[in-house]
C-alpha atoms as a PDB file:
ATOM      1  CA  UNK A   1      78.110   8.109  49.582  1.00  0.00           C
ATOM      2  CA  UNK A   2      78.667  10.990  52.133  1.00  0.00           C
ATOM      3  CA  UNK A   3      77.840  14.964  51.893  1.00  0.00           C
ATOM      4  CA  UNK A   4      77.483  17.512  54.551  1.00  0.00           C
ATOM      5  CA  UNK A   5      76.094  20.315  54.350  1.00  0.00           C
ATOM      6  CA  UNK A   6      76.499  23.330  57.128  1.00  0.00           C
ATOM      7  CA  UNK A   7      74.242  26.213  57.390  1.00  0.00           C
ATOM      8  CA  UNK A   8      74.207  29.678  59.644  1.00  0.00           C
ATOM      9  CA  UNK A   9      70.437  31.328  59.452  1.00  0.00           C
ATOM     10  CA  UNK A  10      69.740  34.510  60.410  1.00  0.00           C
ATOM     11  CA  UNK A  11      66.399  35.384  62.558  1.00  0.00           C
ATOM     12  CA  UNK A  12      63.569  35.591  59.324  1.00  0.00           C
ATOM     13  CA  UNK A  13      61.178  33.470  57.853  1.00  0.00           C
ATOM     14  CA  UNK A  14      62.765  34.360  54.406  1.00  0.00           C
ATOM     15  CA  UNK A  15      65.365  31.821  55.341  1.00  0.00           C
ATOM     16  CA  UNK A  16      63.151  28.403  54.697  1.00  0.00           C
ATOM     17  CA  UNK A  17      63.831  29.324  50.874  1.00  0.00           C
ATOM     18  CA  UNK A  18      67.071  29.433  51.034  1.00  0.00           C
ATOM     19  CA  UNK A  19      67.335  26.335  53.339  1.00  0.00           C
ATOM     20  CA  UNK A  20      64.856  24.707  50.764  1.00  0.00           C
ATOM     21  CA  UNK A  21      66.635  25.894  47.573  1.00  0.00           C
ATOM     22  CA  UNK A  22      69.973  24.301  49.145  1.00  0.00           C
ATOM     23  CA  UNK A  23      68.437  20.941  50.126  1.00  0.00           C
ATOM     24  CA  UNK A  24      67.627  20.738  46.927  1.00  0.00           C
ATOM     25  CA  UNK A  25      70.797  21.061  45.402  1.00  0.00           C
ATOM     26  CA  UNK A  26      72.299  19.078  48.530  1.00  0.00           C
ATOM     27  CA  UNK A  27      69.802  15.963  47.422  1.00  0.00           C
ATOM     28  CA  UNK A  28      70.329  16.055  43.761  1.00  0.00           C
ATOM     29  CA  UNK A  29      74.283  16.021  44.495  1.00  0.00           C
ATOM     30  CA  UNK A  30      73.409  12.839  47.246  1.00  0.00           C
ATOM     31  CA  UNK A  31      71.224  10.960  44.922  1.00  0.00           C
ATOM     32  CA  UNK A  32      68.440  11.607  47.438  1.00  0.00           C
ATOM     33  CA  UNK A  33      65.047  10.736  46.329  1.00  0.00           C
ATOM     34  CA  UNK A  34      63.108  13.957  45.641  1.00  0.00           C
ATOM     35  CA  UNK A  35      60.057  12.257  47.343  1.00  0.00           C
ATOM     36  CA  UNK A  36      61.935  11.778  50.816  1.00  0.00           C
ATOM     37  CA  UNK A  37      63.890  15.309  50.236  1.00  0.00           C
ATOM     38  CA  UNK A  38      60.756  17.144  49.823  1.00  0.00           C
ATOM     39  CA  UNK A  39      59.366  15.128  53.118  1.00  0.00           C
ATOM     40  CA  UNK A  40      62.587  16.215  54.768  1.00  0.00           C
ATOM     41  CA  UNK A  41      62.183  20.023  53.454  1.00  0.00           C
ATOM     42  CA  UNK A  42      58.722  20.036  54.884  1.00  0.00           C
ATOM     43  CA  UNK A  43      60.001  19.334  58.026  1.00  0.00           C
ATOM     44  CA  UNK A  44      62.542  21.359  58.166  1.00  0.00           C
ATOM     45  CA  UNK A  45      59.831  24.671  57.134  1.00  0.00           C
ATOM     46  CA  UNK A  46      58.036  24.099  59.790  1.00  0.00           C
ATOM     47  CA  UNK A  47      60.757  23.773  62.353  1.00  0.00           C
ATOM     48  CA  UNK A  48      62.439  26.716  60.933  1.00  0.00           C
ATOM     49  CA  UNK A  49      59.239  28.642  60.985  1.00  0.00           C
ATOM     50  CA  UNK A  50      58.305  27.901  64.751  1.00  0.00           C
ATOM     51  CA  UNK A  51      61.829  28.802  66.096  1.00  0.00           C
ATOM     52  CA  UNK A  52      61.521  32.170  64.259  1.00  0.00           C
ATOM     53  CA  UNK A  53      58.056  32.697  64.921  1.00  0.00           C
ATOM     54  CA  UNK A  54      57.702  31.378  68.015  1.00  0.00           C
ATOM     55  CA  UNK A  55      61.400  30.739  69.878  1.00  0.00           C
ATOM     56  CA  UNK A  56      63.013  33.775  68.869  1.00  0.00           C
ATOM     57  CA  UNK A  57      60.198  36.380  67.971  1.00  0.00           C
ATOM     58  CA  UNK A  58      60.781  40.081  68.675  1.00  0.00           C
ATOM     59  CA  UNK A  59      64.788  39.024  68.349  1.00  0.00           C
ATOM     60  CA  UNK A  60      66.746  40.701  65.693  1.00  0.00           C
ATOM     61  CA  UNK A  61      69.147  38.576  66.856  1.00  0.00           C
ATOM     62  CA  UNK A  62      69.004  34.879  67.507  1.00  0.00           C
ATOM     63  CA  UNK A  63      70.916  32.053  66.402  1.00  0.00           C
ATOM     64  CA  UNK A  64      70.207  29.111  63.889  1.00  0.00           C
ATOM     65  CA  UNK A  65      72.477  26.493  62.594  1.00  0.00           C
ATOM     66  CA  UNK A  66      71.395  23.734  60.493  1.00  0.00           C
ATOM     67  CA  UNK A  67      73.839  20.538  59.674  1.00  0.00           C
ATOM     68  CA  UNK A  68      72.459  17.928  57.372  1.00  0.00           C
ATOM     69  CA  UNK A  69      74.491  14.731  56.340  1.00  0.00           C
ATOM     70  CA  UNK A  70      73.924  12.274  54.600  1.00  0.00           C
ATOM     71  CA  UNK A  71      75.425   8.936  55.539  1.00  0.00           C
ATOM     72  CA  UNK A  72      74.765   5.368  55.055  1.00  0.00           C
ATOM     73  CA  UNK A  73      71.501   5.875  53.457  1.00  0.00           C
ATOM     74  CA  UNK A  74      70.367   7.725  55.945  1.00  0.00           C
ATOM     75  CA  UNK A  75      70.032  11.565  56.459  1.00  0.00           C
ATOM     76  CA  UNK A  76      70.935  12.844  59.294  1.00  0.00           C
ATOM     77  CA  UNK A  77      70.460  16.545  60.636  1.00  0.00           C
ATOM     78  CA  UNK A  78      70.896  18.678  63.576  1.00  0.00           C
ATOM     79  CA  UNK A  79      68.436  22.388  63.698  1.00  0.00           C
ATOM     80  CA  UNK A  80      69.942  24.334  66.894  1.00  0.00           C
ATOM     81  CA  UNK A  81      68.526  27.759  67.894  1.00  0.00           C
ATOM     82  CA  UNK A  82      69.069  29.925  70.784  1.00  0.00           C
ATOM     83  CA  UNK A  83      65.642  30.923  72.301  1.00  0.00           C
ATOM     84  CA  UNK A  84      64.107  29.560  75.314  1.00  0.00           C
ATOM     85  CA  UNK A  85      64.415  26.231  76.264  1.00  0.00           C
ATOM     86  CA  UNK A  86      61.344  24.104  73.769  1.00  0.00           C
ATOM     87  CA  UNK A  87      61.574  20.019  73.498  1.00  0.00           C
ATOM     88  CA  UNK A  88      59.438  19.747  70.629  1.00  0.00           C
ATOM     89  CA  UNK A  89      59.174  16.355  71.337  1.00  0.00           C
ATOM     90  CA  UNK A  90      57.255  16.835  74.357  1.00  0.00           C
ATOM     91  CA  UNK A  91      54.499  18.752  72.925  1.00  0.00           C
ATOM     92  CA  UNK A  92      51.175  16.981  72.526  1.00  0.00           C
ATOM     93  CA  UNK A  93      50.823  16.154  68.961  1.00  0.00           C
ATOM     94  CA  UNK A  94      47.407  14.970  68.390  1.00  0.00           C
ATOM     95  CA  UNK A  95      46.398  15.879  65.019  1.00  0.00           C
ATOM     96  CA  UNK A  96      43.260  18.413  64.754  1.00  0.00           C
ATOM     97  CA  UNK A  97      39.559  17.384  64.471  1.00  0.00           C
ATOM     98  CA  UNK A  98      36.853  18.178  62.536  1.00  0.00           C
ATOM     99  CA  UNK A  99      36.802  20.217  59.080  1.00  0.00           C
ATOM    100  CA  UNK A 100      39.262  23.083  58.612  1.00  0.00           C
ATOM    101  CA  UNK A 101      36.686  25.624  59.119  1.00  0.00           C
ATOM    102  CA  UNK A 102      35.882  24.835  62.716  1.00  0.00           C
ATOM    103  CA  UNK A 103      38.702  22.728  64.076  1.00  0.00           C
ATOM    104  CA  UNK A 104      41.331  24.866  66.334  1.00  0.00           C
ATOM    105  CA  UNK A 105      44.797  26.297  64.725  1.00  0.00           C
ATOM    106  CA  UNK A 106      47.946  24.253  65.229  1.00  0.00           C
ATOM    107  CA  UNK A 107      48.782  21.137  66.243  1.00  0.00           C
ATOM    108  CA  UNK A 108      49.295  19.380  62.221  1.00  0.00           C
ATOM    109  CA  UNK A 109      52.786  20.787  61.929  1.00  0.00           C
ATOM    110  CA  UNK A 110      54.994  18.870  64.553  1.00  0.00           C
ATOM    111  CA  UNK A 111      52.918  15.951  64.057  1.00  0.00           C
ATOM    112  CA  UNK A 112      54.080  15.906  60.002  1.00  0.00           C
ATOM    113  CA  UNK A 113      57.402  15.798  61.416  1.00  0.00           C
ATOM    114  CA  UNK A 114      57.371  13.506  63.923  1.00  0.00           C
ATOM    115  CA  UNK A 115      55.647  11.077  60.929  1.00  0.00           C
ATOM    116  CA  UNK A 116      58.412  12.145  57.971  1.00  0.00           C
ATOM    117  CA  UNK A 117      61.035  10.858  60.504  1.00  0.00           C
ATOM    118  CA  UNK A 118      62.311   8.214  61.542  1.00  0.00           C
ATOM    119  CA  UNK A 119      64.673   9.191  64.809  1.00  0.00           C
ATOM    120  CA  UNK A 120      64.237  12.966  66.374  1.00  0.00           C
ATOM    121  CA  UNK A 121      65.833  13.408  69.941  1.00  0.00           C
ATOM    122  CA  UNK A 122      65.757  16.859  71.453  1.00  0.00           C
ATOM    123  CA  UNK A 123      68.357  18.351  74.187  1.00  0.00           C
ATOM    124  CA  UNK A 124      69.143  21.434  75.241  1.00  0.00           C
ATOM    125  CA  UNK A 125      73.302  21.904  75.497  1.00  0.00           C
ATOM    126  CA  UNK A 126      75.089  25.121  75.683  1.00  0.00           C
ATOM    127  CA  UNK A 127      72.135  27.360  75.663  1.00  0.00           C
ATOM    128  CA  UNK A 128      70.801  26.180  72.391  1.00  0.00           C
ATOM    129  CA  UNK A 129      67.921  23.690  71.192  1.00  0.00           C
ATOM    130  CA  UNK A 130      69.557  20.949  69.248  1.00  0.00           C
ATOM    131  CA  UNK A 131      67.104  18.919  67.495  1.00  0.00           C
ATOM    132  CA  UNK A 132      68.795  15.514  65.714  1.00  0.00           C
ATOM    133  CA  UNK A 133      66.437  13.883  62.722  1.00  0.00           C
ATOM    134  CA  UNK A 134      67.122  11.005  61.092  1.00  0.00           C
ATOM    135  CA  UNK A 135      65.451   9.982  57.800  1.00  0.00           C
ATOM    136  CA  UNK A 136      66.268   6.862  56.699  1.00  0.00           C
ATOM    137  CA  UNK A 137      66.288   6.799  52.718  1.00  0.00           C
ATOM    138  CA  UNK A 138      64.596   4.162  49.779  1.00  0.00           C
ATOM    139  CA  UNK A 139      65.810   3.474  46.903  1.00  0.00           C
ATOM    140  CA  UNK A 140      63.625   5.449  44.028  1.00  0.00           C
END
């Protein structure tokens, strides 16, 4: 079974819902696993959320495309953004110590995704970010 589905976000936070909302939709017409395509939705929040927050903050403008496919029982996406150049791949992920009272902010976010998936690779083409994730699926 194959489905695509093609996205153009605009610069806001408000966006995850509606990339969430249409995941959702996207997996129940795949016969994704609601376990893996909540896994998959989490990662794609917090992706969202740091381009927008971090890549392209004080931009009204900005750039976001999201592709997701799913093919061969495996989905397959590509998150591009505009901003400045950012391999998220190359940032130290070491997940935080201590309790959540003392321990420093950051850090648990790209290391979720880099666990949820099972292929990312990061270039930057054209002026944009492209970010490719791979999840591969399990039968319920």
């Amino acid at each position: 079974m194959t489905g695509r589905l093609d996205m153009a976000l605009v610069n806001d936070v408000q966006e995850v819902a509606r990339v969430i909302d249409r995941l959702e939709e996207f997996g129940a017409a795949n016969g994704i696993p609601t376990e893996q395509s909540l896994r998959f939705g989490m990662a794609l929040d917090e992706l969202i959320t740091n381009i927008v927050s971090y890549g392209l903050k004080d931009r009204r403008d900005g750039t976001i495309t999201l592709a997701i496919e799913h093919r061969d029982g495996v989905l397959h996406a590509e998150l591009a953004d505009d901003g400045p150049p950012f391999d998220p791949l190359a940032t130290n992920t070491v997940p935080p110590q201590g309790d959540i009272e003392t321990r420093e902010v950051g850090g648990l976010g790209l290391t979720l995704v880099k666990s949820f998936m099972d292929r990312l690779d990061y270039r930057r083409v054209d002026g944009f970010n492209r970010l490719t994730m791979e999840m591969k699926l399990k039968a319920a």
